[in-house]
N, C-alpha and C. Protein backbone atom coordinates (compact mmCIF):
# COMPACT_ATOMS: atom_id res chain seq x y z
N UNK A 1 0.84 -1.19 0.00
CA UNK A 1 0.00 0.00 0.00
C UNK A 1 0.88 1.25 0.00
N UNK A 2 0.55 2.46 -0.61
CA UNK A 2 1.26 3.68 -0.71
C UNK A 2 1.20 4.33 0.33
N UNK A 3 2.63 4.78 0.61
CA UNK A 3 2.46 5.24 1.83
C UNK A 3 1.99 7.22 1.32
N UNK A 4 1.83 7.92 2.51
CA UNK A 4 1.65 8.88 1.93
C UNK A 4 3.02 9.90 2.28
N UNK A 5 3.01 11.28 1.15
CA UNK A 5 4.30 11.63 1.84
C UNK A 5 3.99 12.78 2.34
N UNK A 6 5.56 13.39 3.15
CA UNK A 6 5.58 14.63 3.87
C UNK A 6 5.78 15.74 2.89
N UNK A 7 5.09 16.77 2.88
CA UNK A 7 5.43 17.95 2.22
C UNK A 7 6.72 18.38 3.01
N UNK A 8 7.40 18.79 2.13
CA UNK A 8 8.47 19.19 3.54
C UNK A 8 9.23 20.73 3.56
N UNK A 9 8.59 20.85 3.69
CA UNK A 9 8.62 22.54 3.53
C UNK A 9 8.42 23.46 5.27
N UNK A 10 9.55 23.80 5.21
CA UNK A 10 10.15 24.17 6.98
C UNK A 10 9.36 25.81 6.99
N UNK A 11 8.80 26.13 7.66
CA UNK A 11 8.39 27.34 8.35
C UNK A 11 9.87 28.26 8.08
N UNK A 12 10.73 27.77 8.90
CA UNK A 12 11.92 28.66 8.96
C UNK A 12 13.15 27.96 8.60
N UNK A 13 14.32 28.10 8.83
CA UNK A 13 15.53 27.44 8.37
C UNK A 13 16.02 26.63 8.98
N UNK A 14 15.54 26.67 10.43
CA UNK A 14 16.28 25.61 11.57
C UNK A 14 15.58 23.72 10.72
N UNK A 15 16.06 23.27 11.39
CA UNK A 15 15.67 21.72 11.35
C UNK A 15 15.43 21.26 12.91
N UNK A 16 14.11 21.34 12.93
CA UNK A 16 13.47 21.20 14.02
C UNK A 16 12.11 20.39 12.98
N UNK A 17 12.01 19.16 13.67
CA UNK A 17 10.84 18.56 12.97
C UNK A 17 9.37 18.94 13.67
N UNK A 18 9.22 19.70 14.64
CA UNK A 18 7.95 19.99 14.57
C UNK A 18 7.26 21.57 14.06
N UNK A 19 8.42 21.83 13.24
CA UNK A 19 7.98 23.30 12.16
C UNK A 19 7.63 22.29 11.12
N UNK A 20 7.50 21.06 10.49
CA UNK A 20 7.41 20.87 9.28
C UNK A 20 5.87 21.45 9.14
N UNK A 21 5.50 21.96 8.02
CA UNK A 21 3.88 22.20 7.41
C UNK A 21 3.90 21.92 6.35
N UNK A 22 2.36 21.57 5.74
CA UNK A 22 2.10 20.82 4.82
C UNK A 22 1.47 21.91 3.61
N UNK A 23 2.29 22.25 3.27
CA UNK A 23 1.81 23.37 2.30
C UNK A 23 1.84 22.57 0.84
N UNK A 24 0.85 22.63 0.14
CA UNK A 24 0.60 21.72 -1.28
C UNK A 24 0.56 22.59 -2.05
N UNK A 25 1.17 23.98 -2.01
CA UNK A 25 0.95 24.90 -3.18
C UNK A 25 1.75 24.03 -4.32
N UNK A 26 1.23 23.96 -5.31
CA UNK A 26 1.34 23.68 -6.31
C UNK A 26 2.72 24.63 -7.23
N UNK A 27 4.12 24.62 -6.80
CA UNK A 27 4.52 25.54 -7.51
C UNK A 27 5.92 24.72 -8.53
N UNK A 28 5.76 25.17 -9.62
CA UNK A 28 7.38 24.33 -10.13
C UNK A 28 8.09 25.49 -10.49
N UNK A 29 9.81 25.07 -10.18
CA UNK A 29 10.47 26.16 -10.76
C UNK A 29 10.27 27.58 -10.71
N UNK A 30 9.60 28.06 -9.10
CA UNK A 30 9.09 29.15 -8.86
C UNK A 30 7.76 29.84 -9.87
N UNK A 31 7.27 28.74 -10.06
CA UNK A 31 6.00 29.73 -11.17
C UNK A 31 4.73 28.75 -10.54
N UNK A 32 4.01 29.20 -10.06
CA UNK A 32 2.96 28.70 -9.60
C UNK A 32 1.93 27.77 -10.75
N UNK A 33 1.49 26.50 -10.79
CA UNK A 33 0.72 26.00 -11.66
C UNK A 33 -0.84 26.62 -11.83
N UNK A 34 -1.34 26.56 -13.09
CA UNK A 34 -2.78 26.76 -12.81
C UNK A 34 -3.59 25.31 -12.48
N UNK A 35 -4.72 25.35 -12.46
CA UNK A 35 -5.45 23.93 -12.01
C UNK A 35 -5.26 23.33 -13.27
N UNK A 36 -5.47 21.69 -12.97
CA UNK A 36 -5.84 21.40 -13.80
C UNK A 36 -5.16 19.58 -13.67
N UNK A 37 -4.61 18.38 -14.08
CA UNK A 37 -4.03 17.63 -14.56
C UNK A 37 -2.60 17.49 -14.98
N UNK A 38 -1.82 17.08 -14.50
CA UNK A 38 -0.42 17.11 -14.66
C UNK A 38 0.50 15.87 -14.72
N UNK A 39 1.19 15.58 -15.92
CA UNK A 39 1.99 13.97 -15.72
C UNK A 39 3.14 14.50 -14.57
N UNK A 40 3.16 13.90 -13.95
CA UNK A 40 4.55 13.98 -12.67
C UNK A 40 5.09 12.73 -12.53
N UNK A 41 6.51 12.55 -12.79
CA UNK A 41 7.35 11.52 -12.84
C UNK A 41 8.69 11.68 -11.40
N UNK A 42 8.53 10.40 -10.90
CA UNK A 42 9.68 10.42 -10.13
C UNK A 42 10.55 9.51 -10.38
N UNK A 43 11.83 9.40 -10.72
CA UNK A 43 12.53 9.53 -11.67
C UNK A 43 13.93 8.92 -10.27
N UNK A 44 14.45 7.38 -10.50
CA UNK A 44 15.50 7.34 -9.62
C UNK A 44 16.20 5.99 -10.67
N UNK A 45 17.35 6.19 -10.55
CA UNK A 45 18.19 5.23 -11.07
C UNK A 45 18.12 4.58 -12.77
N UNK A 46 17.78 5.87 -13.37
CA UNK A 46 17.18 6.22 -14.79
C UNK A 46 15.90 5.52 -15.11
N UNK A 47 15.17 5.23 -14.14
CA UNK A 47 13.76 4.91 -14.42
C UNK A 47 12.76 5.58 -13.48
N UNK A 48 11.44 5.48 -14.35
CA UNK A 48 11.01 6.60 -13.95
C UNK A 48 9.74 6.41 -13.74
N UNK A 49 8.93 6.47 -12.62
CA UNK A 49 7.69 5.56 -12.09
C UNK A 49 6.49 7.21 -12.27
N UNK A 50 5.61 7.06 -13.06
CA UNK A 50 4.54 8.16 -13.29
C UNK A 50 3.26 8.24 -12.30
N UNK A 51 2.78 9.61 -11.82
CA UNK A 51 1.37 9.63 -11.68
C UNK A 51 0.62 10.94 -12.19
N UNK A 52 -0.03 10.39 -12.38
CA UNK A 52 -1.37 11.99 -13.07
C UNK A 52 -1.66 12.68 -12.06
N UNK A 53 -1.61 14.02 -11.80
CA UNK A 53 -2.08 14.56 -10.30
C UNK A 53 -2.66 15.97 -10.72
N UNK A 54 -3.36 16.01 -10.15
CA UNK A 54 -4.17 17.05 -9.70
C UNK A 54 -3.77 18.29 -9.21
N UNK A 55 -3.90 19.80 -9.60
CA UNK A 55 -3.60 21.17 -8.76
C UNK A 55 -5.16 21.56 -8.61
N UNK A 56 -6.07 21.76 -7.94
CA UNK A 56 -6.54 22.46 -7.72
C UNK A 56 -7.09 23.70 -6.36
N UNK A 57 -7.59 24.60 -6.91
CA UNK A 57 -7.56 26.04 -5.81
C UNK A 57 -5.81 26.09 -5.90
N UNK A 58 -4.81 26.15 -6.71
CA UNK A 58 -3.32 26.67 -6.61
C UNK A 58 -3.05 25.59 -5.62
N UNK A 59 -3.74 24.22 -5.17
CA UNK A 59 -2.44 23.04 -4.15
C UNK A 59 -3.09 21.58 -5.01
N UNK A 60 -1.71 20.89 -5.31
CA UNK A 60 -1.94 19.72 -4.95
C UNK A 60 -3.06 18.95 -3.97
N UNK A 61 -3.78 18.12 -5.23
CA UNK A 61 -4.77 17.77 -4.13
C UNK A 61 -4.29 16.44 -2.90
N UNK A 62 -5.42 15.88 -2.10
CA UNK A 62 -4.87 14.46 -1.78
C UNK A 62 -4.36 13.36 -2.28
N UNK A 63 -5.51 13.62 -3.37
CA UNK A 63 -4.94 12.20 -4.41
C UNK A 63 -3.76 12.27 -4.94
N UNK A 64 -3.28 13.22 -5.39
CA UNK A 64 -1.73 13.81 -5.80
C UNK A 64 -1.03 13.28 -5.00
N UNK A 65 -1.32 13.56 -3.24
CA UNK A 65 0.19 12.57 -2.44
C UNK A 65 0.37 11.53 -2.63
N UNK A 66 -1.45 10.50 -2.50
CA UNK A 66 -0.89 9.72 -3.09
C UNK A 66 -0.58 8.43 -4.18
N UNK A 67 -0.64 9.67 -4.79
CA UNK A 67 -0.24 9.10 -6.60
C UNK A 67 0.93 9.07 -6.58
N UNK A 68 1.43 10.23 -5.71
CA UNK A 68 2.90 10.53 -5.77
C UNK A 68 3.81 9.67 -4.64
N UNK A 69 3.00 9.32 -3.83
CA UNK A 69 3.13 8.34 -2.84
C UNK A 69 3.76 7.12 -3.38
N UNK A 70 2.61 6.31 -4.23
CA UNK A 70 2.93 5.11 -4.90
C UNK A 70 4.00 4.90 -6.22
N UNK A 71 4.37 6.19 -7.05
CA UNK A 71 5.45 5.71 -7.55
C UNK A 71 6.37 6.35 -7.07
N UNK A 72 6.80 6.95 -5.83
CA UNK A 72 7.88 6.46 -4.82
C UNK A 72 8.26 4.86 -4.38
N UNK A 73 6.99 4.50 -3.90
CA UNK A 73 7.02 3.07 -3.75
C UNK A 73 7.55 2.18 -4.47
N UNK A 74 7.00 2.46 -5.98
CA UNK A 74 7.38 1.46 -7.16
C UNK A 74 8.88 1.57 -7.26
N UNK A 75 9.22 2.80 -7.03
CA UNK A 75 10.76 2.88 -7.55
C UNK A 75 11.38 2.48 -6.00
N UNK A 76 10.69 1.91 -5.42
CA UNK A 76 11.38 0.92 -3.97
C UNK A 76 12.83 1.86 -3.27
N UNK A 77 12.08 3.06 -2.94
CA UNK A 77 12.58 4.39 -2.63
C UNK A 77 11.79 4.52 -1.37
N UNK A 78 12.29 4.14 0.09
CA UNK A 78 12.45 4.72 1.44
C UNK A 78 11.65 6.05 1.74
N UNK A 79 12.51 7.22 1.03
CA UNK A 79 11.85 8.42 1.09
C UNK A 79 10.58 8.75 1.36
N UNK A 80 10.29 10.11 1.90
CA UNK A 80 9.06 10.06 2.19
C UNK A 80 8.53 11.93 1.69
N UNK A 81 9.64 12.43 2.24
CA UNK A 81 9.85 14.11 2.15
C UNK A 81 10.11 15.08 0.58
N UNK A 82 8.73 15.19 0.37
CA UNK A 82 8.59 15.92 -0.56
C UNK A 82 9.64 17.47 -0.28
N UNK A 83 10.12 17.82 -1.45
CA UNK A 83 11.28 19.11 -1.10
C UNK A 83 11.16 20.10 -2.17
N UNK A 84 9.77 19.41 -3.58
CA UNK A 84 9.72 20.26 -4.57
C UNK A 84 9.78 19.69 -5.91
N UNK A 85 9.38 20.06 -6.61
CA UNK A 85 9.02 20.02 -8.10
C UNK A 85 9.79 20.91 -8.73
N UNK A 86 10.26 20.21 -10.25
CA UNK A 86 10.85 20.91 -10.97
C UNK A 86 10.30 20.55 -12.40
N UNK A 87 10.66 21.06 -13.20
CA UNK A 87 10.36 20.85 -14.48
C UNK A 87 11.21 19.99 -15.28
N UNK A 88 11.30 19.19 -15.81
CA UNK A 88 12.67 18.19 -16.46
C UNK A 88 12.23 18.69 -18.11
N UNK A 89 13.66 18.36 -18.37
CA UNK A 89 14.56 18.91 -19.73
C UNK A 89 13.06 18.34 -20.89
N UNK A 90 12.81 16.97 -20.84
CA UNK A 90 11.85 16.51 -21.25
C UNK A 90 9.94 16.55 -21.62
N UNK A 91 10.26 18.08 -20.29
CA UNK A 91 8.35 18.46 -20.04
C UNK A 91 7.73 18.19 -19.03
N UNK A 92 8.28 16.75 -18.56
CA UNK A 92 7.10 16.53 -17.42
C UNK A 92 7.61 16.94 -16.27
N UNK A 93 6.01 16.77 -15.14
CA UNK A 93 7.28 17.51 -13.83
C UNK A 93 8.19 16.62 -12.82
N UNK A 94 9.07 16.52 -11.99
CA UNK A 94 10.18 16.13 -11.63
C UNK A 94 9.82 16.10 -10.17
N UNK A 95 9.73 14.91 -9.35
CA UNK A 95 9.29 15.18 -7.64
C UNK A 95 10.61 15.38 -7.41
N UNK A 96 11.00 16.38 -6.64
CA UNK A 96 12.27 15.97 -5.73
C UNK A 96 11.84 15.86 -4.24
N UNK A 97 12.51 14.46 -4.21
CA UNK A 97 12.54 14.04 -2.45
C UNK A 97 14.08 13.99 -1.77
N UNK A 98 13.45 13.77 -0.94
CA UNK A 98 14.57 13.24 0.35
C UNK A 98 14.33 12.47 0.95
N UNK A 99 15.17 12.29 1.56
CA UNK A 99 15.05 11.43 2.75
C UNK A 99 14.90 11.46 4.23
């Protein structure tokens, strides 16, 4: 089963885990998405596990975590801490996690 993940986006700069908040703004590459449907690929060890997700009202919806949840999983990736979206050379968008 997919687990779901952490947005991980710190209030402030310290690393203190109980500032984490769950902010789902929807933004890649500093440009905010409009609503709508989006291919998002997470992408580890040159393969690259897809889900269709959702922006709407400007956040990521639930189903988005976890869509984005499960091909973390597939790509048998630990991680949990969402850190941001980017855009890849290719078009689609790019999860970056951590650990």
């Amino acid at each position: 089963m997919a687990h779901g993940m952490v947005w991980s986006i710190f209030e402030d700069t310290s690393v203190d885990y109980d500032k984490w908040v769950e902010d789902r703004t929807a933004v890649v590459d500093g440009e905010k998405l409009a609503d709508g449907w989006y291919h998002v690929k997470y992408v580890r060890d040159n393969a690259a596990h897809t889900a269709d997700c959702e922006v709407r009202d400007g956040k990521w919806t639930e189903f988005s975590d976890k869509m984005i949840g499960s091909a973390v999983e597939r790509a048998d990736y630990w991680g949990v801490y969402i850190e941001g979206f980017r855009r890849h050379e290719e078009g689609f968008i790019e999860v970056v996690i951590g650990s």
